[in-house]
N, C-alpha and C. Protein backbone atom coordinates (compact mmCIF):
# COMPACT_ATOMS: atom_id res chain seq x y z
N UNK A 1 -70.49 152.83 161.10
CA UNK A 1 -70.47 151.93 162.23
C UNK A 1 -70.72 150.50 161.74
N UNK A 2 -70.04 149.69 162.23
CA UNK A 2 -70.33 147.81 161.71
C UNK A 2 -71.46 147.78 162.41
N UNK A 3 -71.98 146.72 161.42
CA UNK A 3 -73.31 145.69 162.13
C UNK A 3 -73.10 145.16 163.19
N UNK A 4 -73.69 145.73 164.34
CA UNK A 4 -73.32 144.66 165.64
C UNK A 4 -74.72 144.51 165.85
N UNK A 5 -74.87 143.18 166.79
CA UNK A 5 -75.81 142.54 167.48
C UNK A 5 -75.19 142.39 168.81
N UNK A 6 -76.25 143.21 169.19
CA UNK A 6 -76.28 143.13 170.96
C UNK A 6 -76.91 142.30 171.32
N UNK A 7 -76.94 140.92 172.43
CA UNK A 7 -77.21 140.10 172.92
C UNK A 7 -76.96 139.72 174.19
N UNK A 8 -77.81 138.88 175.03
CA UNK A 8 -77.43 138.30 176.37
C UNK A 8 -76.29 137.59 175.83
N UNK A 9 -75.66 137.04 176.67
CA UNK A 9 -74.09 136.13 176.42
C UNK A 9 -75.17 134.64 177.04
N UNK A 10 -74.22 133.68 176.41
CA UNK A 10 -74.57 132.59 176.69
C UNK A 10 -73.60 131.66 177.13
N UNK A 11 -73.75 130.46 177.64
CA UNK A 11 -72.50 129.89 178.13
C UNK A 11 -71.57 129.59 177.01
N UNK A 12 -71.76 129.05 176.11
CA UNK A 12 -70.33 128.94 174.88
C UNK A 12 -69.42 130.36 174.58
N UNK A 13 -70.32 131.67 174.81
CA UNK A 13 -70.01 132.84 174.95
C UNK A 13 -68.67 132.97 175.48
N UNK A 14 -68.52 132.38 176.69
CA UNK A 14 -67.58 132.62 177.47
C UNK A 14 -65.90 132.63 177.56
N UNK A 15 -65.37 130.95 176.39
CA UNK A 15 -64.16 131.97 176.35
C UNK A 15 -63.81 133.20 175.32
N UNK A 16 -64.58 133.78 174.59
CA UNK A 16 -64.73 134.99 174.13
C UNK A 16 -64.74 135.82 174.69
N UNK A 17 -65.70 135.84 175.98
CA UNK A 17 -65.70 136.76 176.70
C UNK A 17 -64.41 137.01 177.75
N UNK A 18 -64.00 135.50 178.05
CA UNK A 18 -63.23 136.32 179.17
C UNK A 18 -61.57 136.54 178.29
N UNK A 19 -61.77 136.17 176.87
CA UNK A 19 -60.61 136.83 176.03
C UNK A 19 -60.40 138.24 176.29
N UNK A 20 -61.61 138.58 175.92
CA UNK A 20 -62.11 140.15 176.22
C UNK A 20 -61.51 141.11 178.05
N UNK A 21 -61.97 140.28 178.56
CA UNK A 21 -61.42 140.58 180.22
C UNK A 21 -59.87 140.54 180.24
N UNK A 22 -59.50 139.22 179.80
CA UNK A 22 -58.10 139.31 179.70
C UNK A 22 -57.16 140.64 178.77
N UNK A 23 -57.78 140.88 177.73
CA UNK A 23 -57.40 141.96 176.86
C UNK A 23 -57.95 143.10 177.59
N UNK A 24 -58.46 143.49 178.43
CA UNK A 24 -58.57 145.25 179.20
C UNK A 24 -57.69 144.36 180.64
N UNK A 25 -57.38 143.70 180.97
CA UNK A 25 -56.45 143.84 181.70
C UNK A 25 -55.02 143.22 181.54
N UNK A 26 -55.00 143.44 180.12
CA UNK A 26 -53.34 143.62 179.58
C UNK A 26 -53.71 145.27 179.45
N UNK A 27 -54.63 145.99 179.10
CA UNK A 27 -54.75 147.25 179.04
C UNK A 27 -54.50 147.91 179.66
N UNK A 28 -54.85 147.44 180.99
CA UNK A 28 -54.74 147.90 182.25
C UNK A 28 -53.41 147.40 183.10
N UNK A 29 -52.62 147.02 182.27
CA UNK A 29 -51.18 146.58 182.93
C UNK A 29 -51.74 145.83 184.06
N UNK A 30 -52.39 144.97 184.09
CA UNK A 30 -52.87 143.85 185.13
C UNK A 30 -52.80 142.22 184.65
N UNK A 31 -52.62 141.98 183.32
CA UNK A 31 -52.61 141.14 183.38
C UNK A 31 -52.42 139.91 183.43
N UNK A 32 -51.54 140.06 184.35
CA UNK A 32 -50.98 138.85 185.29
C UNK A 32 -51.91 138.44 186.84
N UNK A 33 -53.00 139.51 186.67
CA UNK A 33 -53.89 138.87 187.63
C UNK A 33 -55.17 138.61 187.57
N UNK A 34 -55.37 138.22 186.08
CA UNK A 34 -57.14 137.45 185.95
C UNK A 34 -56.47 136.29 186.54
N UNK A 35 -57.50 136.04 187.72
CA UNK A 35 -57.59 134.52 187.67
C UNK A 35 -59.04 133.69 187.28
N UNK A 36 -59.93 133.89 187.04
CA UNK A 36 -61.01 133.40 186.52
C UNK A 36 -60.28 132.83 185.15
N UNK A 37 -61.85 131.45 185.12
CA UNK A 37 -61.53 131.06 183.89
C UNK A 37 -63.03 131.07 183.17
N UNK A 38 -63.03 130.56 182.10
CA UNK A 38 -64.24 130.56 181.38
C UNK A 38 -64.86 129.62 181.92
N UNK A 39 -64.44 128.75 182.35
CA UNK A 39 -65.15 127.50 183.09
C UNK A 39 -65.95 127.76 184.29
N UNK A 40 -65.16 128.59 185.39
CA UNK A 40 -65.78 129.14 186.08
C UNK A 40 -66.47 130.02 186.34
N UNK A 41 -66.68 131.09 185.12
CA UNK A 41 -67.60 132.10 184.58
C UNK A 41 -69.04 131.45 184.10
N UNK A 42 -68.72 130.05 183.77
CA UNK A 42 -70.10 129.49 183.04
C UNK A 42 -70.60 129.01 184.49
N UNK A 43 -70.18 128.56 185.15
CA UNK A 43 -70.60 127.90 186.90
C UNK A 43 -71.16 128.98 187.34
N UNK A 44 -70.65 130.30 187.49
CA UNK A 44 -70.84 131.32 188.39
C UNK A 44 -72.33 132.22 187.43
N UNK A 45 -71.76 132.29 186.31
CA UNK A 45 -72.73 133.08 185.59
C UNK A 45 -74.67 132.38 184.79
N UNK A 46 -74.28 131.05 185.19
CA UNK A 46 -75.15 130.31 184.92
C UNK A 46 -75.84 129.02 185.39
N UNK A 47 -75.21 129.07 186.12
CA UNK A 47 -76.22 128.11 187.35
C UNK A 47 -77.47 128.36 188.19
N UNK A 48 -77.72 127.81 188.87
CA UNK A 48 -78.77 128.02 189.78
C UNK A 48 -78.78 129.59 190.16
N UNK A 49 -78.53 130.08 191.12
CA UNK A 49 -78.46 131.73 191.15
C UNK A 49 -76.75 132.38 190.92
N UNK A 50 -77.47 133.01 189.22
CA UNK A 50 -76.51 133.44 188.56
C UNK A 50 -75.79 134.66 189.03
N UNK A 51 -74.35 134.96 189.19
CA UNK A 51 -73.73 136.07 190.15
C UNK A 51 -73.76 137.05 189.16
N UNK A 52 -74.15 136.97 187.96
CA UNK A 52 -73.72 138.04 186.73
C UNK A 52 -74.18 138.15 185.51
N UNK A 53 -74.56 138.71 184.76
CA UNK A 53 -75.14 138.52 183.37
C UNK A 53 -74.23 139.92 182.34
N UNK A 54 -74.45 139.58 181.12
CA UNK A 54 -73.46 140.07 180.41
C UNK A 54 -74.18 140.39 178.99
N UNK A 55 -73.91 141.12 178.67
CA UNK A 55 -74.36 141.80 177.17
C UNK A 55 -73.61 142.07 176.30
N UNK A 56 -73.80 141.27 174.86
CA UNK A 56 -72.36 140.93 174.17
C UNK A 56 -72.69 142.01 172.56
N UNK A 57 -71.02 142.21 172.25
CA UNK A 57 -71.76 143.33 171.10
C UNK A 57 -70.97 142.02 170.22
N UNK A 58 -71.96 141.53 169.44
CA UNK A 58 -71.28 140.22 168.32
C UNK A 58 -71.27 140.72 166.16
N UNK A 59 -70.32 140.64 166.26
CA UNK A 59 -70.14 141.03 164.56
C UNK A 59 -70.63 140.08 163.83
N UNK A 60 -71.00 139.61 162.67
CA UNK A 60 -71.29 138.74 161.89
C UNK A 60 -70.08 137.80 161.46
N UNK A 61 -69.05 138.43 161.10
CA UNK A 61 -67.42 137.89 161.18
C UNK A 61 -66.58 137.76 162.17
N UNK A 62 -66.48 138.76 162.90
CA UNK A 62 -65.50 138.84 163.84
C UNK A 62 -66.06 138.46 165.13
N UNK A 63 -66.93 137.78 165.21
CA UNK A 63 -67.78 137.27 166.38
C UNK A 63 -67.95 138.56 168.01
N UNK A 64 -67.96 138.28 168.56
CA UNK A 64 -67.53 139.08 169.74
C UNK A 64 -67.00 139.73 170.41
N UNK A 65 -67.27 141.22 169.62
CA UNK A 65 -66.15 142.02 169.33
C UNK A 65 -66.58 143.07 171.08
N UNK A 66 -67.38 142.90 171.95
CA UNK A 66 -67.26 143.92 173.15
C UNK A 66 -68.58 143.06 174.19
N UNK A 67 -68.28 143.50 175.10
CA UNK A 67 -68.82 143.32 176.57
C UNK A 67 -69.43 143.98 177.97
N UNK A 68 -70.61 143.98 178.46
CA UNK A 68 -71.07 144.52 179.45
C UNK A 68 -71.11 143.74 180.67
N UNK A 69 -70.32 143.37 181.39
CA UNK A 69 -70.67 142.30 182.45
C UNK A 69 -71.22 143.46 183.55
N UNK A 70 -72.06 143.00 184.21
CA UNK A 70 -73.17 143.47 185.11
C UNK A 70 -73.57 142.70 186.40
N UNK A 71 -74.15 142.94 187.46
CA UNK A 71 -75.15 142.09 188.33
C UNK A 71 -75.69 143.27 188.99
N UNK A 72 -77.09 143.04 189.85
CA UNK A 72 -77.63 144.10 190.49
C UNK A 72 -77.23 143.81 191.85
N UNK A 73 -77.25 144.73 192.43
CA UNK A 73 -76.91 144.45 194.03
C UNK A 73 -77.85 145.70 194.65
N UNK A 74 -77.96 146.40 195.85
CA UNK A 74 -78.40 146.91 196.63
C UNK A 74 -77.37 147.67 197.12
N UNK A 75 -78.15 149.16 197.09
CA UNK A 75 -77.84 150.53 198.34
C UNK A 75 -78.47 150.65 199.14
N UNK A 76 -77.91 150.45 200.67
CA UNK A 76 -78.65 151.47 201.78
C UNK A 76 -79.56 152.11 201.48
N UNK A 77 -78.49 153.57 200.51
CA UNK A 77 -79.23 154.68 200.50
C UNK A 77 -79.92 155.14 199.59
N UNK A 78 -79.91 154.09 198.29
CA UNK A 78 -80.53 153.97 197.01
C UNK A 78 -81.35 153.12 196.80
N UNK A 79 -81.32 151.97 197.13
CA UNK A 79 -82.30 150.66 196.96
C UNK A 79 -81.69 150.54 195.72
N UNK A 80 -82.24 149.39 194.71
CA UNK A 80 -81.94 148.42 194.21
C UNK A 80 -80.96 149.42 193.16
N UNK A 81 -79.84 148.27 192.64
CA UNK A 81 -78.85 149.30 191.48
C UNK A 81 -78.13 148.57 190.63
N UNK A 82 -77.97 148.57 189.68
CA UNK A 82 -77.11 147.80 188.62
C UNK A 82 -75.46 148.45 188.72
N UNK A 83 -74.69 147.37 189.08
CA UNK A 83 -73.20 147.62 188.95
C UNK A 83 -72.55 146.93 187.65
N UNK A 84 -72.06 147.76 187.07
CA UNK A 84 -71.74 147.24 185.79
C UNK A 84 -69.84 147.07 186.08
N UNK A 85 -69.69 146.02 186.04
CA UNK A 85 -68.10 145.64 186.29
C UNK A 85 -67.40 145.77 185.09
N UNK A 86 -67.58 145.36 183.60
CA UNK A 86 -66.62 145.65 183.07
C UNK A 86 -66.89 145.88 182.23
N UNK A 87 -67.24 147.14 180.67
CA UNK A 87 -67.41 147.65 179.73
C UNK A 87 -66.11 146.88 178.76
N UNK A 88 -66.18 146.59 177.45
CA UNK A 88 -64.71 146.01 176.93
C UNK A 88 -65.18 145.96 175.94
N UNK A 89 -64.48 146.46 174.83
CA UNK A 89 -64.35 146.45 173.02
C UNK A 89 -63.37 146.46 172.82
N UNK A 90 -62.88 145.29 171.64
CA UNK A 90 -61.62 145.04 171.32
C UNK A 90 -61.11 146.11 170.49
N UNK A 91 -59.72 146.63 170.79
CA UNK A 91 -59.02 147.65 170.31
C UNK A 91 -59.71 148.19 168.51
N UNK A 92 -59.62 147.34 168.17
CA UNK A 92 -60.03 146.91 166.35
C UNK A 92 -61.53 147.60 166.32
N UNK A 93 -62.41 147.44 167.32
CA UNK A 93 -63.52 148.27 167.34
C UNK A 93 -63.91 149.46 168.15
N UNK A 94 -62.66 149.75 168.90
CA UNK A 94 -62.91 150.97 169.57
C UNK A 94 -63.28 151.78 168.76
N UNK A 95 -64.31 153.40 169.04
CA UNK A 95 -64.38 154.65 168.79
C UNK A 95 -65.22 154.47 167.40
N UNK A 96 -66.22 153.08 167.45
CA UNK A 96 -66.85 153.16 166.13
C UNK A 96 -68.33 152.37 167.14
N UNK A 97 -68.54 153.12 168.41
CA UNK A 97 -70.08 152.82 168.92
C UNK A 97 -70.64 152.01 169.26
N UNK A 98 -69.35 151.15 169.38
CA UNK A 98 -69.93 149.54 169.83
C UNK A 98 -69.84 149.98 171.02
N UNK A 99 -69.32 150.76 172.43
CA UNK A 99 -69.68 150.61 173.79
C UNK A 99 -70.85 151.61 173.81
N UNK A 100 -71.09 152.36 173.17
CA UNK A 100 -72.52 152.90 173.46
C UNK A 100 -73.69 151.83 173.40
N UNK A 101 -73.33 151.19 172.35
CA UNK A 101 -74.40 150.24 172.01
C UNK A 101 -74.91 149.34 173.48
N UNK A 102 -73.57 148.82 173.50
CA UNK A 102 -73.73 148.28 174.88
C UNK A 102 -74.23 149.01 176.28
N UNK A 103 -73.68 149.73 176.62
CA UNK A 103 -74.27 150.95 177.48
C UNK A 103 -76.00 151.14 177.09
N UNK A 104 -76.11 151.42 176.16
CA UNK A 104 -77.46 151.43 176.07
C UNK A 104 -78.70 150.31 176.41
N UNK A 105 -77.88 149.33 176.01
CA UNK A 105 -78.65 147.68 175.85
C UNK A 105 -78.68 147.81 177.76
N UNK A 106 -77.71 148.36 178.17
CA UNK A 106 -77.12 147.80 180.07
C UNK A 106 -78.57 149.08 180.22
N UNK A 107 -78.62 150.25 179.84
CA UNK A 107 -79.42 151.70 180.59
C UNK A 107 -80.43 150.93 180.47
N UNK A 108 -81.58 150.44 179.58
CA UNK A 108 -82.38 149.98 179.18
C UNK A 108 -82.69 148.96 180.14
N UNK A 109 -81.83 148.01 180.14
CA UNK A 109 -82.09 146.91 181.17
C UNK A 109 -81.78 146.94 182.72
N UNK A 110 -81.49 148.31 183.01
CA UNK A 110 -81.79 148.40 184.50
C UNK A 110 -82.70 149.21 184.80
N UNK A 111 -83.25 150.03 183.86
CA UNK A 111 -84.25 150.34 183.93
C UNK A 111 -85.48 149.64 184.15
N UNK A 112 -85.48 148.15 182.96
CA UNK A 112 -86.84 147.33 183.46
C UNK A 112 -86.31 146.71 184.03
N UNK A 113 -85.36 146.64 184.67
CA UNK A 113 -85.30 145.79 186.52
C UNK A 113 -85.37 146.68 187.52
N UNK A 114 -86.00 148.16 187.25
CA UNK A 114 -86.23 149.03 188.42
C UNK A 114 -85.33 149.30 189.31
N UNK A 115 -83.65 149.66 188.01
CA UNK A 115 -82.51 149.64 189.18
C UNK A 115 -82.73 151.61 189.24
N UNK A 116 -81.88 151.71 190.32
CA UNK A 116 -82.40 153.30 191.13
C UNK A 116 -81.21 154.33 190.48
N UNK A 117 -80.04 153.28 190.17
CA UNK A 117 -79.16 153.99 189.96
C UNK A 117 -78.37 153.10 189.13
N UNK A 118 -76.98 153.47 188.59
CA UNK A 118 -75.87 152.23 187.69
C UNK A 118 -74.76 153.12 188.33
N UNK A 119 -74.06 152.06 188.45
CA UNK A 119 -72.54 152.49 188.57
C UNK A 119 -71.34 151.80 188.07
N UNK A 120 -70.26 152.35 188.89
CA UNK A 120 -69.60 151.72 188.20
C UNK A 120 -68.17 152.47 188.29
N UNK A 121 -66.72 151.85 188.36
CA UNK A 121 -65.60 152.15 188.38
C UNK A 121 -64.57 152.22 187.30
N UNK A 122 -63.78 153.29 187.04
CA UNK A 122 -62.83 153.80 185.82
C UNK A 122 -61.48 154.32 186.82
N UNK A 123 -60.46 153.32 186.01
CA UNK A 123 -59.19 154.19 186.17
C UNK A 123 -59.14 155.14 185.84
N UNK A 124 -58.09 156.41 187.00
CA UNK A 124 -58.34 157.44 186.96
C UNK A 124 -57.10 157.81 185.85
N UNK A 125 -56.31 156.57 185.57
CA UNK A 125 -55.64 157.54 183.92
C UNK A 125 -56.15 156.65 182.34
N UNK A 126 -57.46 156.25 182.46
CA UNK A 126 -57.79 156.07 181.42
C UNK A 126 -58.97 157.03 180.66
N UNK A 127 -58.29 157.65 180.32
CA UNK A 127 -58.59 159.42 179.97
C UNK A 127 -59.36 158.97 178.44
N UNK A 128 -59.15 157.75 177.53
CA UNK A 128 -60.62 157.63 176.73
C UNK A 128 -62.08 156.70 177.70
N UNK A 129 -61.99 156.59 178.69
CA UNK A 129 -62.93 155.94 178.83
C UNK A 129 -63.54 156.85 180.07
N UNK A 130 -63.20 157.50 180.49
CA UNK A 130 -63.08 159.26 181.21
C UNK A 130 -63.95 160.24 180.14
N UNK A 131 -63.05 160.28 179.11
CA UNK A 131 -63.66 161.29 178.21
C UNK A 131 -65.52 160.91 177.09
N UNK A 132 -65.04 159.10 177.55
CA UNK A 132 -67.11 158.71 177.08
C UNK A 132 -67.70 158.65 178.05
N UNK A 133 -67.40 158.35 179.67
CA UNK A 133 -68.35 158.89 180.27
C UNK A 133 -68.64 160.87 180.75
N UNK A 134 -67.81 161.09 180.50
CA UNK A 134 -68.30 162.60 180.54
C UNK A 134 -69.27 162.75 179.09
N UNK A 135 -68.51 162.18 178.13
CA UNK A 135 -69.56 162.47 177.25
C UNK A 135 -71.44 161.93 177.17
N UNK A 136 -71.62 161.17 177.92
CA UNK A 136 -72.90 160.59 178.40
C UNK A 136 -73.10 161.26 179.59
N UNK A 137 -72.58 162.46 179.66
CA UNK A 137 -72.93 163.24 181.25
C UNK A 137 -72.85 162.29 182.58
N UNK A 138 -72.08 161.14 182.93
CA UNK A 138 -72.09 160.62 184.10
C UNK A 138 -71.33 161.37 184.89
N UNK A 139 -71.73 160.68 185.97
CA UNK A 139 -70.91 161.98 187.44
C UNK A 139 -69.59 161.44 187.63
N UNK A 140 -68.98 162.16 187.63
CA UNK A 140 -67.42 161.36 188.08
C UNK A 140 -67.15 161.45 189.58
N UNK A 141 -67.08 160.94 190.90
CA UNK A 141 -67.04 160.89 191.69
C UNK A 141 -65.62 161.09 192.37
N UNK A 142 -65.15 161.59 192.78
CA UNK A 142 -63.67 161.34 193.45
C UNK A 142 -63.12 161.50 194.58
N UNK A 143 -64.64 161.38 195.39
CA UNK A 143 -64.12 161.23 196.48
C UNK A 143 -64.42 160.17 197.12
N UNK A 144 -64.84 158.89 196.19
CA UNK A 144 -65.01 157.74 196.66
C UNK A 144 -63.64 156.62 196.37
N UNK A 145 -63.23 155.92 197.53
CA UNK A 145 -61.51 154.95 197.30
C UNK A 145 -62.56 153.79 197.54
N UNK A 146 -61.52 153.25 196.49
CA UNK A 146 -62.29 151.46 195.68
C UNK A 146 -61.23 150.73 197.14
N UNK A 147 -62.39 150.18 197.80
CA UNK A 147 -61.16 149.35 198.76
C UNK A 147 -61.26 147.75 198.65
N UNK A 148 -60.28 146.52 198.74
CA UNK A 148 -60.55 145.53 198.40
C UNK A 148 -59.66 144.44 200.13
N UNK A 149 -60.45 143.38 199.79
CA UNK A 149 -59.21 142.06 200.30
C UNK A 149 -59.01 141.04 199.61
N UNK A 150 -58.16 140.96 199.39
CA UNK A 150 -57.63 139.59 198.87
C UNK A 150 -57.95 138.54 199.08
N UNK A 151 -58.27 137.51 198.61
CA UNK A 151 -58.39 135.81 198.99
C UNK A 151 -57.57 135.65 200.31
N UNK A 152 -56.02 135.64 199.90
CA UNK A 152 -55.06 135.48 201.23
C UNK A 152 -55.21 136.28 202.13
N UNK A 153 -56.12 137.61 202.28
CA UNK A 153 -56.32 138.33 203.43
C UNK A 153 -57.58 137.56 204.06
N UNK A 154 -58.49 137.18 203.07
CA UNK A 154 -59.80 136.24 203.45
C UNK A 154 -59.58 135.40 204.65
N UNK A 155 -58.61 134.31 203.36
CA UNK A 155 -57.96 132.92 204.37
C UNK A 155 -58.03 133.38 205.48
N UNK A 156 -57.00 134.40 205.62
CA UNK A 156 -55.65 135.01 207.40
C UNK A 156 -56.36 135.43 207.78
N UNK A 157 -57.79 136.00 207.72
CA UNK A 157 -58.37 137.38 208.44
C UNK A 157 -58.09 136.78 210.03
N UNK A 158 -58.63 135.57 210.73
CA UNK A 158 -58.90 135.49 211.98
C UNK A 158 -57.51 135.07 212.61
N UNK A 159 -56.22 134.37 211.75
CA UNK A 159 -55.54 134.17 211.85
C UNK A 159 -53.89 135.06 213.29
């Protein structure tokens, strides 16, 4: 396994990081729809009340080779919980322990924020990232549908 250093991300972090976002959603045949930028990741992720925090797996050479973006939010029926939005290791370091690493650094730290539970969403045909959370025994859920609105549904809603 390479030397990684797991770390909070920091604002210079960022267009690294959202290289990283952009590369799982070319993965994800999406990517033609990041619209975030690093600019606005440093506004959002580091200002006054930060929407997100992130845990970076950094190489000694290859700088910033994977990613945990995170924020805690609240259940009803759970109380407090860490949602982890996007797990990401660049192809070049897949399947050599850099997302455990991270995963671990994320279990750890919702733990001392007294989160109740972690979650979190996987395409249902990305069958290696399927096959590491079964391997960490997580529950796979399927009878829960990810539902969204759009900005332009935002705008129109009253419309």
């Amino acid at each position: 396994m390479p030397a990684i250093n797991i770390r909070k991300a920091t604002p210079t972090d960022m267009p690294a990081v959202h290289q990283l976002i952009y590369e799982l959603a070319v993965y994800e045949k999406e990517g033609d729809q990041v619209e975030n930028t690093p600019e606005q990741m440093v506004k959002d992720g580091f200002g006054e009340r930060p929407l997100f925090e992130i845990f970076v797996a950094e190489h000694a050479e290859d700088g910033i080779v994977g990613i945990a973006m995170f924020y805690f939010c609240y259940s009803s029926w759970k109380g407090k919980l860490c949602y982890l939005d996007d797990l990401v290791v660049t192809e070049r370091y897949r399947r050599s322990g850099v997302g455990k690493q991270l995963f671990d650094a994320l279990v750890a730290y919702a733990l001392a924020g007294d989160a109740h539970q972690l979650r979190w969403h996987v395409m249902d045909w990305n069958e290696p990232a399927i096959r590491f959370y079964e391997k960490i025994e997580a529950g796979l859920d399927p009878t829960w549908i990810t539902c969204r609105l759009s900005r332009g549904q935002l705008e129109g809603w009253n419309e």
